[in-house]
PDB file of N, CA and C in Angstrom:
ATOM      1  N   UNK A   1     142.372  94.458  86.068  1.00  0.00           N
ATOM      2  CA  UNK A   1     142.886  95.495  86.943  1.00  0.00           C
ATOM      3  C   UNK A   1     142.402  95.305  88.374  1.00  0.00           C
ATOM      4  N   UNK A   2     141.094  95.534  88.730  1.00  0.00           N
ATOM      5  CA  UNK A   2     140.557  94.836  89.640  1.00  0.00           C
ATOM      6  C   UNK A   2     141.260  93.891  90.601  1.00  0.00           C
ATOM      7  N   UNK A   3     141.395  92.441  89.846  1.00  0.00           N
ATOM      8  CA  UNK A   3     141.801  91.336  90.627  1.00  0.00           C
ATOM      9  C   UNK A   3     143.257  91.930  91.206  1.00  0.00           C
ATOM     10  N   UNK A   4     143.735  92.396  90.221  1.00  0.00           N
ATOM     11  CA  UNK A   4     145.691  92.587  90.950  1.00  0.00           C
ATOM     12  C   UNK A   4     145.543  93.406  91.928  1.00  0.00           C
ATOM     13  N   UNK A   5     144.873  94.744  92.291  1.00  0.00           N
ATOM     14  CA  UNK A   5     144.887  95.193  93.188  1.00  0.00           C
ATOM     15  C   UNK A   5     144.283  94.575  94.214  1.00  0.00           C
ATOM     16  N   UNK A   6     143.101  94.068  94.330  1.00  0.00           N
ATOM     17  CA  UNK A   6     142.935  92.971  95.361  1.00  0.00           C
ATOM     18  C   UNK A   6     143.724  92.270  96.115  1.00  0.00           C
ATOM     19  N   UNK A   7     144.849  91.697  94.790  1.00  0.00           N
ATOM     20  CA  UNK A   7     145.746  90.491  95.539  1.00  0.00           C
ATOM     21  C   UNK A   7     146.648  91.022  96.233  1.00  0.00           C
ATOM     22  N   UNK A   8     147.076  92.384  95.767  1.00  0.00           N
ATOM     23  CA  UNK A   8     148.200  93.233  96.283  1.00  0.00           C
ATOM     24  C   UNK A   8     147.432  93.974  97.598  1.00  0.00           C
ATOM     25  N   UNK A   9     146.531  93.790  97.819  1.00  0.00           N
ATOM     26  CA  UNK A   9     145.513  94.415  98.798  1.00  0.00           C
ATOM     27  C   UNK A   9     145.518  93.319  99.973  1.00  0.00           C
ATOM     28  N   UNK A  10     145.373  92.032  99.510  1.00  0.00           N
ATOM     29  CA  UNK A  10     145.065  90.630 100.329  1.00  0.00           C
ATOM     30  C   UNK A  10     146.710  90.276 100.862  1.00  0.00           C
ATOM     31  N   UNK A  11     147.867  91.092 100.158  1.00  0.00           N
ATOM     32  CA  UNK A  11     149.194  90.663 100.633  1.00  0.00           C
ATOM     33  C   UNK A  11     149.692  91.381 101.666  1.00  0.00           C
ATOM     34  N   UNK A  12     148.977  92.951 101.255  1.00  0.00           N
ATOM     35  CA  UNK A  12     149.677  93.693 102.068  1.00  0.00           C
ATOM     36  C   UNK A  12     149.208  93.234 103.486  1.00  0.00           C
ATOM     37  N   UNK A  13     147.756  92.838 104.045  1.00  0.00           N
ATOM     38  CA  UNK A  13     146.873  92.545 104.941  1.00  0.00           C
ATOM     39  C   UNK A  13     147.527  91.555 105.658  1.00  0.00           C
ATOM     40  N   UNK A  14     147.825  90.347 104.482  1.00  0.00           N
ATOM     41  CA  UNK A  14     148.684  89.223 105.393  1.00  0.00           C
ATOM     42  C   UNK A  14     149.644  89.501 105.788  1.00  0.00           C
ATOM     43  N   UNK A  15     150.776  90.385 105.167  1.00  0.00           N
ATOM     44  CA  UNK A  15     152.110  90.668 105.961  1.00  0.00           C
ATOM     45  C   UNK A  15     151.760  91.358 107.509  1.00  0.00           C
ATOM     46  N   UNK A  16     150.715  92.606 107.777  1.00  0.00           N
ATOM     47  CA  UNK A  16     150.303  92.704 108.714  1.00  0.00           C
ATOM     48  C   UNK A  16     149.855  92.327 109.374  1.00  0.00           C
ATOM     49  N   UNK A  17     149.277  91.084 109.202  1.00  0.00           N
ATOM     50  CA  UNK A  17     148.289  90.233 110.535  1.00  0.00           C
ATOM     51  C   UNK A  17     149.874  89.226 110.702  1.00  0.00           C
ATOM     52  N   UNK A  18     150.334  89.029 109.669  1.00  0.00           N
ATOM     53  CA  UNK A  18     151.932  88.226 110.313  1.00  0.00           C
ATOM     54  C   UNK A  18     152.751  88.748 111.447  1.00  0.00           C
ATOM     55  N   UNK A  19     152.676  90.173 111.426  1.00  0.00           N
ATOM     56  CA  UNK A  19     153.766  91.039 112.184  1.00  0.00           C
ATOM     57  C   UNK A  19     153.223  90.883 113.462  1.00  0.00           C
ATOM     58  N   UNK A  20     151.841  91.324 113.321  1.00  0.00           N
ATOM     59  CA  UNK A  20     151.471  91.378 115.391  1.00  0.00           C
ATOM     60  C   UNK A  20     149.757  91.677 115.066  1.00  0.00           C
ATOM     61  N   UNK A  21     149.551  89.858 115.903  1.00  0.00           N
ATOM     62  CA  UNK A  21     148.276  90.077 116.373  1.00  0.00           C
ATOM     63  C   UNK A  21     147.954  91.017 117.744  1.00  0.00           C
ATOM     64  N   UNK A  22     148.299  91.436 118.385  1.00  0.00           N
ATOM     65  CA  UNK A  22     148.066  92.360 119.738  1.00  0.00           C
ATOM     66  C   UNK A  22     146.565  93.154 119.768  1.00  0.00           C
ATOM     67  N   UNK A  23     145.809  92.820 120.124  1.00  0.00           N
ATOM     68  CA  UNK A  23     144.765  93.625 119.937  1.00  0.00           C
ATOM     69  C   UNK A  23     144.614  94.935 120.517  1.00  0.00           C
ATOM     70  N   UNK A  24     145.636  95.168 121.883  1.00  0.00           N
ATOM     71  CA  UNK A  24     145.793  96.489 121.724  1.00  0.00           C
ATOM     72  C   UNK A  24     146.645  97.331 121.162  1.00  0.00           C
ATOM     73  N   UNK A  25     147.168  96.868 119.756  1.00  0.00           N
ATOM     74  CA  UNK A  25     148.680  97.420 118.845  1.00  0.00           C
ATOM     75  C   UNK A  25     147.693  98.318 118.779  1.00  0.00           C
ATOM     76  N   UNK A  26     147.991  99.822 118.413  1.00  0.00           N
ATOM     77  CA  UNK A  26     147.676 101.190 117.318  1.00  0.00           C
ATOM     78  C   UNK A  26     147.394 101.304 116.214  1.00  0.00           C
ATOM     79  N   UNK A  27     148.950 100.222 115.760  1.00  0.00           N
ATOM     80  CA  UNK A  27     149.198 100.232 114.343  1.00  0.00           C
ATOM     81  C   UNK A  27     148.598  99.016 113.569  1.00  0.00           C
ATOM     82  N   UNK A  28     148.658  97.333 114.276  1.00  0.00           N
ATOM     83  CA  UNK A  28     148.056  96.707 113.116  1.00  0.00           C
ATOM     84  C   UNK A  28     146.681  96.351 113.773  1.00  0.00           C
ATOM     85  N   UNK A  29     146.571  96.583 115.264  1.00  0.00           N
ATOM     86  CA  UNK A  29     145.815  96.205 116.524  1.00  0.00           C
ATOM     87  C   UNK A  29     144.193  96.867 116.132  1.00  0.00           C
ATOM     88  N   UNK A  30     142.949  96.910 116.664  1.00  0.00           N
ATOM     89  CA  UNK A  30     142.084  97.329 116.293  1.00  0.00           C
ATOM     90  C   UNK A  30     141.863  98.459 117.308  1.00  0.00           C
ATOM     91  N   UNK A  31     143.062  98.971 118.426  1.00  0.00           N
ATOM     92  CA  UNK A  31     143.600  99.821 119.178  1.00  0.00           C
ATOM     93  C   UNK A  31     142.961 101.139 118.414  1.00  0.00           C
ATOM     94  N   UNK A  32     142.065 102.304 119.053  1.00  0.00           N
ATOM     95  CA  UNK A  32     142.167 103.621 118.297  1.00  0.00           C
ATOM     96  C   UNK A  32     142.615 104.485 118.977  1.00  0.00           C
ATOM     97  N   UNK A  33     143.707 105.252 118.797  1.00  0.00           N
ATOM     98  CA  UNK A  33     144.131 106.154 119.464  1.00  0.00           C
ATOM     99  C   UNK A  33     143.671 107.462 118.922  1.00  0.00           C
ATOM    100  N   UNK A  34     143.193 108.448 119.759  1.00  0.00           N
ATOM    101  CA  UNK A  34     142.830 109.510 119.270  1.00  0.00           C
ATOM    102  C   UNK A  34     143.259 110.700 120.615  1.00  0.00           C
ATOM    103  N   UNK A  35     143.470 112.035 120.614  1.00  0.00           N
ATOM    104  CA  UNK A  35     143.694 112.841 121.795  1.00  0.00           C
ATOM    105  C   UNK A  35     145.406 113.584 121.956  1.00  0.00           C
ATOM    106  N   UNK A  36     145.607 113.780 122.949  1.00  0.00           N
ATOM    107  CA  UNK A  36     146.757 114.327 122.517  1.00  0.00           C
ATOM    108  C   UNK A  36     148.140 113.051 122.284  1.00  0.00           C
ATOM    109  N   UNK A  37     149.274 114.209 122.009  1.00  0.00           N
ATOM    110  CA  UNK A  37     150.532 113.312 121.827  1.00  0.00           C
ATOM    111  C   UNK A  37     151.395 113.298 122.979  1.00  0.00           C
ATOM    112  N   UNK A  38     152.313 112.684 122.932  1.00  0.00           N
ATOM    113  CA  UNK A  38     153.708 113.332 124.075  1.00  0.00           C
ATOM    114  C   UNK A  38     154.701 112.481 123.834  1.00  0.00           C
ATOM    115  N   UNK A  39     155.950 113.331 123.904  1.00  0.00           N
ATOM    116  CA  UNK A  39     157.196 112.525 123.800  1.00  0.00           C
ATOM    117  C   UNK A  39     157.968 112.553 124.985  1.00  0.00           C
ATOM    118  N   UNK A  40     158.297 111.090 125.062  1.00  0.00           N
ATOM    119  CA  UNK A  40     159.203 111.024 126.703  1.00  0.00           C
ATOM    120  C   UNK A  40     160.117 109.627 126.919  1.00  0.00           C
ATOM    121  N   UNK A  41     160.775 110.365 128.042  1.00  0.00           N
ATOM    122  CA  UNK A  41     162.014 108.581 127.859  1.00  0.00           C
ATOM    123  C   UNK A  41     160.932 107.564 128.372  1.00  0.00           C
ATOM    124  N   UNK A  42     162.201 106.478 128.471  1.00  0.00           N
ATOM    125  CA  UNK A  42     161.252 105.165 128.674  1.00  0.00           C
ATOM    126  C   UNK A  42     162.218 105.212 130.219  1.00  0.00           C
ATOM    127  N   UNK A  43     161.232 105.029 131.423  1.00  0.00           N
ATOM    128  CA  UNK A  43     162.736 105.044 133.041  1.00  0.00           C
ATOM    129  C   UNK A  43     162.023 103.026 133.049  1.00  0.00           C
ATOM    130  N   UNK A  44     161.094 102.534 132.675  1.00  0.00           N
ATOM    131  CA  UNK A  44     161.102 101.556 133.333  1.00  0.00           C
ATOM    132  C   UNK A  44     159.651 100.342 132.041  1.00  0.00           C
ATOM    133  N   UNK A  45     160.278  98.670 131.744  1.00  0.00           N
ATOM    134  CA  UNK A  45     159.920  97.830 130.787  1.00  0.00           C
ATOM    135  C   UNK A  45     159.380  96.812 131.494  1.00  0.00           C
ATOM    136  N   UNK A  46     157.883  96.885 131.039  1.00  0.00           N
ATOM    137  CA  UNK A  46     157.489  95.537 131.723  1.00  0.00           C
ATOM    138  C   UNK A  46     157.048  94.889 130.577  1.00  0.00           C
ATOM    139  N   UNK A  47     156.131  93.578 131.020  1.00  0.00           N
ATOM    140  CA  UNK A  47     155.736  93.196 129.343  1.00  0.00           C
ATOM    141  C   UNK A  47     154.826  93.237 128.452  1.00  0.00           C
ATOM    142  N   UNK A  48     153.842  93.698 129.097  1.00  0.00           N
ATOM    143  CA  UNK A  48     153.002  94.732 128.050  1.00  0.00           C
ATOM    144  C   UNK A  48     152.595  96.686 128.229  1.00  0.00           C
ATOM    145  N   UNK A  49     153.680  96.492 129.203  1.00  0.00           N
ATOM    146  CA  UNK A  49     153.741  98.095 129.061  1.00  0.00           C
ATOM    147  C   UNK A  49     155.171  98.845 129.843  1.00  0.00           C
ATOM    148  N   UNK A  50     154.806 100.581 129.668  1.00  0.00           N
ATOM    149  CA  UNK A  50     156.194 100.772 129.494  1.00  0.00           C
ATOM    150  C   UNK A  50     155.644 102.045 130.981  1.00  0.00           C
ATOM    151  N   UNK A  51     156.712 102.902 131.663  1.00  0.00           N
ATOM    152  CA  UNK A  51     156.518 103.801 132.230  1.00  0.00           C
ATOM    153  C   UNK A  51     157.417 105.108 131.768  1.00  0.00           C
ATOM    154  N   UNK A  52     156.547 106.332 131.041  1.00  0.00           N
ATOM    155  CA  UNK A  52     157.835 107.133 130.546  1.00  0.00           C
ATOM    156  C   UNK A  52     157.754 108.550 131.209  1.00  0.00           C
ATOM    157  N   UNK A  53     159.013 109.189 131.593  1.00  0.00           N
ATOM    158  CA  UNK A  53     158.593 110.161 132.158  1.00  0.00           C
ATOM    159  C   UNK A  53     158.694 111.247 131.598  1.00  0.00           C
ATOM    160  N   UNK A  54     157.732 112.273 131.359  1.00  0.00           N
ATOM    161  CA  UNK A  54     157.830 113.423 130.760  1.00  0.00           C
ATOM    162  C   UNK A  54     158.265 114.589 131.581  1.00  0.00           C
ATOM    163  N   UNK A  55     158.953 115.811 130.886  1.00  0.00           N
ATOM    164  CA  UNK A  55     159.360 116.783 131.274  1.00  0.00           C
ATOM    165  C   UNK A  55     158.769 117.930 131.039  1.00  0.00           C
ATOM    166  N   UNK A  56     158.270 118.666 132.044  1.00  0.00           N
ATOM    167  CA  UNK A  56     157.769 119.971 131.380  1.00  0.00           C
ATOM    168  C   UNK A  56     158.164 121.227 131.546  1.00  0.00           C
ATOM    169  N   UNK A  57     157.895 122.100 131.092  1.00  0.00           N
ATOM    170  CA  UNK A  57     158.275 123.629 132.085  1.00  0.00           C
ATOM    171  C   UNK A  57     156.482 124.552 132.492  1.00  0.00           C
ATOM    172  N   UNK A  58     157.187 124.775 133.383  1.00  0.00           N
ATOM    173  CA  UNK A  58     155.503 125.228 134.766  1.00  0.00           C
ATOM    174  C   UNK A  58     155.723 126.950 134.553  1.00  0.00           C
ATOM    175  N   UNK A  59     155.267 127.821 134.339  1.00  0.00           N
ATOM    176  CA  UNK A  59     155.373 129.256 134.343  1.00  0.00           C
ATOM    177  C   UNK A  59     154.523 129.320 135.774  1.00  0.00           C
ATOM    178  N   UNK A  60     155.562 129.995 137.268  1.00  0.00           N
ATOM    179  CA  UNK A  60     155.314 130.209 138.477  1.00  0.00           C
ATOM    180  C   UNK A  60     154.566 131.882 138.248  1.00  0.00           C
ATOM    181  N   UNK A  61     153.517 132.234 138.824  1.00  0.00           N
ATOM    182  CA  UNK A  61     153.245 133.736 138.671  1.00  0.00           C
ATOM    183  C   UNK A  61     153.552 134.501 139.649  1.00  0.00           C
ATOM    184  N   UNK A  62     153.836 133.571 141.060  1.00  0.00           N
ATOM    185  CA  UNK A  62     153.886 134.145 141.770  1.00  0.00           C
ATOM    186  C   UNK A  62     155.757 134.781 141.955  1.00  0.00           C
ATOM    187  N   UNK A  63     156.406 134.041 141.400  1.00  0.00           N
ATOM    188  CA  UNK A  63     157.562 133.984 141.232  1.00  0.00           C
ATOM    189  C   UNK A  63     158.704 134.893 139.865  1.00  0.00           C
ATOM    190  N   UNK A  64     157.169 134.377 138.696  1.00  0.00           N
ATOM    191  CA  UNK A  64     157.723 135.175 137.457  1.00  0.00           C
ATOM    192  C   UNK A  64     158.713 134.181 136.755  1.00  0.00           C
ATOM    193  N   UNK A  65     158.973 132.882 137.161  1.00  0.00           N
ATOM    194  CA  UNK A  65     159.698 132.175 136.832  1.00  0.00           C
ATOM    195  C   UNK A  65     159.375 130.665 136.223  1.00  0.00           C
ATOM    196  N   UNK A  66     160.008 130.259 135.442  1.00  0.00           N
ATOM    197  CA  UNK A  66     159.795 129.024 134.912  1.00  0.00           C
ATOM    198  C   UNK A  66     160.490 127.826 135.398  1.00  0.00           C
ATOM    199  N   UNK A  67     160.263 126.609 136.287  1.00  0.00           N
ATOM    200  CA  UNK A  67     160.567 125.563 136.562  1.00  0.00           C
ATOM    201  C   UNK A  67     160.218 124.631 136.255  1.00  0.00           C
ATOM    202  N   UNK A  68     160.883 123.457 136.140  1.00  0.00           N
ATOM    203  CA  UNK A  68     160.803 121.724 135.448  1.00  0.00           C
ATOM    204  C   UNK A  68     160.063 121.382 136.266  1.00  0.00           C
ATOM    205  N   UNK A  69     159.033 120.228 135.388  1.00  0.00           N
ATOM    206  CA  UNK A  69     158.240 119.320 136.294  1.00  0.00           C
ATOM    207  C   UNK A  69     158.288 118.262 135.425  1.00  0.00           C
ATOM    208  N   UNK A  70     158.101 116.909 136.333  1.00  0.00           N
ATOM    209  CA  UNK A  70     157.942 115.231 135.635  1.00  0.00           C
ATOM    210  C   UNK A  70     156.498 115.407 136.217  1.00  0.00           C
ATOM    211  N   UNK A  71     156.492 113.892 134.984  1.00  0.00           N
ATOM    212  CA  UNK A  71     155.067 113.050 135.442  1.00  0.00           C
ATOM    213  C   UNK A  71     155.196 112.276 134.493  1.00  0.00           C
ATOM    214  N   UNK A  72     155.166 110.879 135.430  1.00  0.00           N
ATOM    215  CA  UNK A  72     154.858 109.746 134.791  1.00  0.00           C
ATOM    216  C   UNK A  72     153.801 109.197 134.222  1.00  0.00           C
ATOM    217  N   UNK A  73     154.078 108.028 133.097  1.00  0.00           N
ATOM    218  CA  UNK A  73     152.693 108.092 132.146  1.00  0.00           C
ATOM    219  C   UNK A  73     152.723 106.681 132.151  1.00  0.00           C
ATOM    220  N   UNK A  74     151.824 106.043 131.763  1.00  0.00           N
ATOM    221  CA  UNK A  74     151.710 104.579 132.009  1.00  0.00           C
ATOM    222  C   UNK A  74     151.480 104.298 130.417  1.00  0.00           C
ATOM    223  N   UNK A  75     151.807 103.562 129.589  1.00  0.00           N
ATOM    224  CA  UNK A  75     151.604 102.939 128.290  1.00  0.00           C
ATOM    225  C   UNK A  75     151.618 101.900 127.733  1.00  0.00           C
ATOM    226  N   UNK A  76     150.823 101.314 127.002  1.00  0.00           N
ATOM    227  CA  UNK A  76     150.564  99.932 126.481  1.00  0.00           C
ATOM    228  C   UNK A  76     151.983  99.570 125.230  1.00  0.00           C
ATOM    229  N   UNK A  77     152.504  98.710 125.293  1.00  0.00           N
ATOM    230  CA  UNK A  77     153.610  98.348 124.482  1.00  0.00           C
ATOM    231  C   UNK A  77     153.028  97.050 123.352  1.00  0.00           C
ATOM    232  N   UNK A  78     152.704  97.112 122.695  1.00  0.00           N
ATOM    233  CA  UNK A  78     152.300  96.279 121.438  1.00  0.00           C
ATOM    234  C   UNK A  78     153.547  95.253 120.891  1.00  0.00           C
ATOM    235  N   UNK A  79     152.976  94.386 120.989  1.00  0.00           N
ATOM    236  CA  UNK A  79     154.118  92.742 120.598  1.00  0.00           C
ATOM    237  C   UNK A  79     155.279  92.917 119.730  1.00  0.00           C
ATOM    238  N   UNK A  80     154.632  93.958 118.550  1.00  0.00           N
ATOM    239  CA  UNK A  80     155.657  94.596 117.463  1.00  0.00           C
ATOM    240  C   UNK A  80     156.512  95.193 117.611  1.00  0.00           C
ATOM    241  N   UNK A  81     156.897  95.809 119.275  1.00  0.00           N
ATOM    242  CA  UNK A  81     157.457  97.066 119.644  1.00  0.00           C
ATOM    243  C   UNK A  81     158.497  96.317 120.456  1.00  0.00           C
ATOM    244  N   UNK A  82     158.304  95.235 121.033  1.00  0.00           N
ATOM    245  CA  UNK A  82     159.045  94.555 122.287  1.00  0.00           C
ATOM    246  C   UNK A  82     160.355  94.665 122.374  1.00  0.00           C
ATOM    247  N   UNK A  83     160.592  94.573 121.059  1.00  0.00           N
ATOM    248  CA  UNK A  83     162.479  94.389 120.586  1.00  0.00           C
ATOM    249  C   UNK A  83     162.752  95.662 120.367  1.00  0.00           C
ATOM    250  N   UNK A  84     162.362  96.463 119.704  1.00  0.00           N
ATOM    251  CA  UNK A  84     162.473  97.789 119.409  1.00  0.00           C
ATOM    252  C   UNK A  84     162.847  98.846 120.491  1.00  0.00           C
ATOM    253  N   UNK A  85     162.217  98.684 121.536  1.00  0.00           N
ATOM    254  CA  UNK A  85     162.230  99.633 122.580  1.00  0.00           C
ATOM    255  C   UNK A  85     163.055  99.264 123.624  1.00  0.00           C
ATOM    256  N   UNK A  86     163.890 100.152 124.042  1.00  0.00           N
ATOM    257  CA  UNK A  86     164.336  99.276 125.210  1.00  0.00           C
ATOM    258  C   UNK A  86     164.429 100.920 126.375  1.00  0.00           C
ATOM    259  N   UNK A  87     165.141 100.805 127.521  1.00  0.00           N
ATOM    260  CA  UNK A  87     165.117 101.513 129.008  1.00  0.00           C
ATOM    261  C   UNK A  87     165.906 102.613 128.457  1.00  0.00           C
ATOM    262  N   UNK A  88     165.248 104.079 128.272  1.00  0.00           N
ATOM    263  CA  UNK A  88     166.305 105.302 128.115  1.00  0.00           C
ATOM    264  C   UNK A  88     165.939 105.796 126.780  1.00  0.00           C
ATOM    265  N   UNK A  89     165.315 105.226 125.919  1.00  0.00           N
ATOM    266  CA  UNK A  89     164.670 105.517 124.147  1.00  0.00           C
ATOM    267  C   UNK A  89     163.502 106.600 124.249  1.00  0.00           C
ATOM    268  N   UNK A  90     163.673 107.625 123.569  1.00  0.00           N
ATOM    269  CA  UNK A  90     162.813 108.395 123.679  1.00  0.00           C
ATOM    270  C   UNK A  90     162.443 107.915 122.555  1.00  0.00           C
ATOM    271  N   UNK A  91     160.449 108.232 122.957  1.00  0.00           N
ATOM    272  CA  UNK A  91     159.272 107.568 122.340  1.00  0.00           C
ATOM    273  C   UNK A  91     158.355 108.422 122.357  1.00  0.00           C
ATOM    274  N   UNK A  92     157.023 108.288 121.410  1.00  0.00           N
ATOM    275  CA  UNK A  92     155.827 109.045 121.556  1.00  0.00           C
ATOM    276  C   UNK A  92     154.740 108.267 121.813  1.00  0.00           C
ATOM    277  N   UNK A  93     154.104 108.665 122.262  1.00  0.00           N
ATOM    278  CA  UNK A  93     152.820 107.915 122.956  1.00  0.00           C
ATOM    279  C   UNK A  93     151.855 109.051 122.473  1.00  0.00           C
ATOM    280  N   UNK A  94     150.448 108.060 122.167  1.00  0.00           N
ATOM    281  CA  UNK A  94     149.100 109.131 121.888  1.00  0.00           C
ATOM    282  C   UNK A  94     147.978 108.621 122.966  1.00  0.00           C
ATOM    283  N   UNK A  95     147.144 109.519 123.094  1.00  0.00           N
ATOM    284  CA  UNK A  95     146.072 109.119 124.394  1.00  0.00           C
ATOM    285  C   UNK A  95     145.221 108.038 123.649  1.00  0.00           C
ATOM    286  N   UNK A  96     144.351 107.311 124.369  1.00  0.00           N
ATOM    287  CA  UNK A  96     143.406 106.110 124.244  1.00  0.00           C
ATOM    288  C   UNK A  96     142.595 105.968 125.001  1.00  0.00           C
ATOM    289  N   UNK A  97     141.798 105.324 124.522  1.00  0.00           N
ATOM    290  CA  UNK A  97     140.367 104.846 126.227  1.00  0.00           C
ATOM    291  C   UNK A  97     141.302 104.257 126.307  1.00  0.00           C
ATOM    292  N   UNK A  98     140.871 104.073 128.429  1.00  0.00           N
ATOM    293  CA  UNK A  98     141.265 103.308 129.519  1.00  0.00           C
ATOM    294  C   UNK A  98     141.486 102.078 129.203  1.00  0.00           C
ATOM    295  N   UNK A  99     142.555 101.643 129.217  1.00  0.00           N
ATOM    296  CA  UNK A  99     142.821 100.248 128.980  1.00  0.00           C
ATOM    297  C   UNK A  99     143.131  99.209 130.630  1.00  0.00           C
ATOM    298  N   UNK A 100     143.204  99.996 131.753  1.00  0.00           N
ATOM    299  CA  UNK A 100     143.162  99.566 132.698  1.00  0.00           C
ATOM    300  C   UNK A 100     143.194 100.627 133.586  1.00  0.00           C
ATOM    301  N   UNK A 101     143.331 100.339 135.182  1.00  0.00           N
ATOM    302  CA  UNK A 101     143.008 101.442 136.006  1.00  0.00           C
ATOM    303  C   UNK A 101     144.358 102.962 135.624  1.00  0.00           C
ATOM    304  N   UNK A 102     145.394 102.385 134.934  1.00  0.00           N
ATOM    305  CA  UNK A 102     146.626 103.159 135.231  1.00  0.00           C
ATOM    306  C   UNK A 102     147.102 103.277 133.858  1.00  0.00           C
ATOM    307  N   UNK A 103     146.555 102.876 132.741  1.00  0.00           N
ATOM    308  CA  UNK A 103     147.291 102.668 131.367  1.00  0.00           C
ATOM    309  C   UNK A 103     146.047 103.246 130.386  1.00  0.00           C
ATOM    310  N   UNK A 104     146.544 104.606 129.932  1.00  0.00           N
ATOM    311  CA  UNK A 104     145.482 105.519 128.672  1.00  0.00           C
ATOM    312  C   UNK A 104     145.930 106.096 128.125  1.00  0.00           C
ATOM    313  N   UNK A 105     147.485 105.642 127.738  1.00  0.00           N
ATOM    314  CA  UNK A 105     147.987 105.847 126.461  1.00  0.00           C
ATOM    315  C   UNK A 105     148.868 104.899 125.507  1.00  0.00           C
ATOM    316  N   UNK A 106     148.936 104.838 124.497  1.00  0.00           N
ATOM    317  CA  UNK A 106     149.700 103.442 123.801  1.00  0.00           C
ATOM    318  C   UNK A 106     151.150 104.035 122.874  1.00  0.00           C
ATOM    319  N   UNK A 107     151.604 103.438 122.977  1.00  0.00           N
ATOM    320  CA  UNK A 107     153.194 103.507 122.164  1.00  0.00           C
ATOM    321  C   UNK A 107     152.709 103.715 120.339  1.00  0.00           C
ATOM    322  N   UNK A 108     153.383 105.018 119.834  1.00  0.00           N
ATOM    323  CA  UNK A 108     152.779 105.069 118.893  1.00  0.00           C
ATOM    324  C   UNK A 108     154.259 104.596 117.712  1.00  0.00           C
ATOM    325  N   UNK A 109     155.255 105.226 117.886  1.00  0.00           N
ATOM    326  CA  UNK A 109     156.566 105.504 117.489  1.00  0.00           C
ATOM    327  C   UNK A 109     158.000 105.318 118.224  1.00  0.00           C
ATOM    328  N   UNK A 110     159.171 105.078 117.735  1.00  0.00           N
ATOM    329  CA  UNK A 110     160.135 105.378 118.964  1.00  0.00           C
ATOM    330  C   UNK A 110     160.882 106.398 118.072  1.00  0.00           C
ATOM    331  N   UNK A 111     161.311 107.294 118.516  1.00  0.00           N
ATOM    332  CA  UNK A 111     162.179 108.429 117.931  1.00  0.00           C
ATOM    333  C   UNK A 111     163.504 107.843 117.984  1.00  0.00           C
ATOM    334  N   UNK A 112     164.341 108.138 119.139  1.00  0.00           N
ATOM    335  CA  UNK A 112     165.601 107.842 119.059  1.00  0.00           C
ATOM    336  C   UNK A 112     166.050 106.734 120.158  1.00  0.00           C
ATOM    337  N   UNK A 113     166.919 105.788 119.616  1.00  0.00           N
ATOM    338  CA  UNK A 113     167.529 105.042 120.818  1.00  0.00           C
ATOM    339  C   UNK A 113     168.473 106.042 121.766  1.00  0.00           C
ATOM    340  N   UNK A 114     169.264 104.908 122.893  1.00  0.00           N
ATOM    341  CA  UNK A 114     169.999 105.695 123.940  1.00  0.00           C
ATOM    342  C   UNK A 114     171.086 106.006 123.656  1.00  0.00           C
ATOM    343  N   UNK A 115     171.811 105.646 122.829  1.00  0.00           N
ATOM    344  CA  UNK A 115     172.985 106.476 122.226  1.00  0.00           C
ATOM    345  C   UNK A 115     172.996 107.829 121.089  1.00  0.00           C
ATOM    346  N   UNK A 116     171.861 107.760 120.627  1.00  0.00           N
ATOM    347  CA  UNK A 116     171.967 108.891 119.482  1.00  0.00           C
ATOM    348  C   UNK A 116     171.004 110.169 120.374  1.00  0.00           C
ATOM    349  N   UNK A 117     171.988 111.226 119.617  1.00  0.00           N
ATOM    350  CA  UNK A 117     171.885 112.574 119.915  1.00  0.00           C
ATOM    351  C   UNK A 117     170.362 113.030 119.553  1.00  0.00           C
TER     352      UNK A 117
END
């Protein structure tokens, strides 16, 4: 019993180190993401990272009113993701230590491409 789960243990491992060495992947990477989430389009693809902009709503007090705000987020794109993602895909990203002066969060998921509702 032992040995088979092992081997089935030692397969599953290799299919994952096959998919993507990236050391900053999330998923097979030794990447830890921990902190909050956020979901947002993708406006712009470079090649190891992405720029997405989120939307929010601001409650004004002085006003009594609620208005939209952006802010752009800087994110690490993992080797596994490259094909997957493309300009306009809404995605989720989770926070991370600083991975450079401008990039502290990593691509966790993509929700929907640019044609679906």
């Amino acid at each position: 019993m032992k040995t088979e789960k092992t081997t089935k243990q030692e397969e599953k491992t290799k299919i994952v180190k096959t998919l993507c060495e990236d050391k900053r992947c999330p998923i097979h990477g030794g990447l830890k993401v921990r902190g909050r989430i956020f979901e947002g389009r993708v406006t712009k693809k470079f090649a190891t990272r992405l720029t997405i902009e989120l939307e929010r709503m601001i409650y004004s007090r002085k006003y009594e009113r609620y208005f939209k705000s952006k802010i752009k987020v800087h994110a690490t794109l993992p080797k596994c993701m490259e094909n997957q993602i493309s300009i306009g895909d809404l995605i989720q990203i989770q926070e991370c230590r600083p991975l450079s002066k401008i990039i502290h969060f990593a691509v966790i998921k993509k929700i929907k491409s640019v044609g679906e509702r």
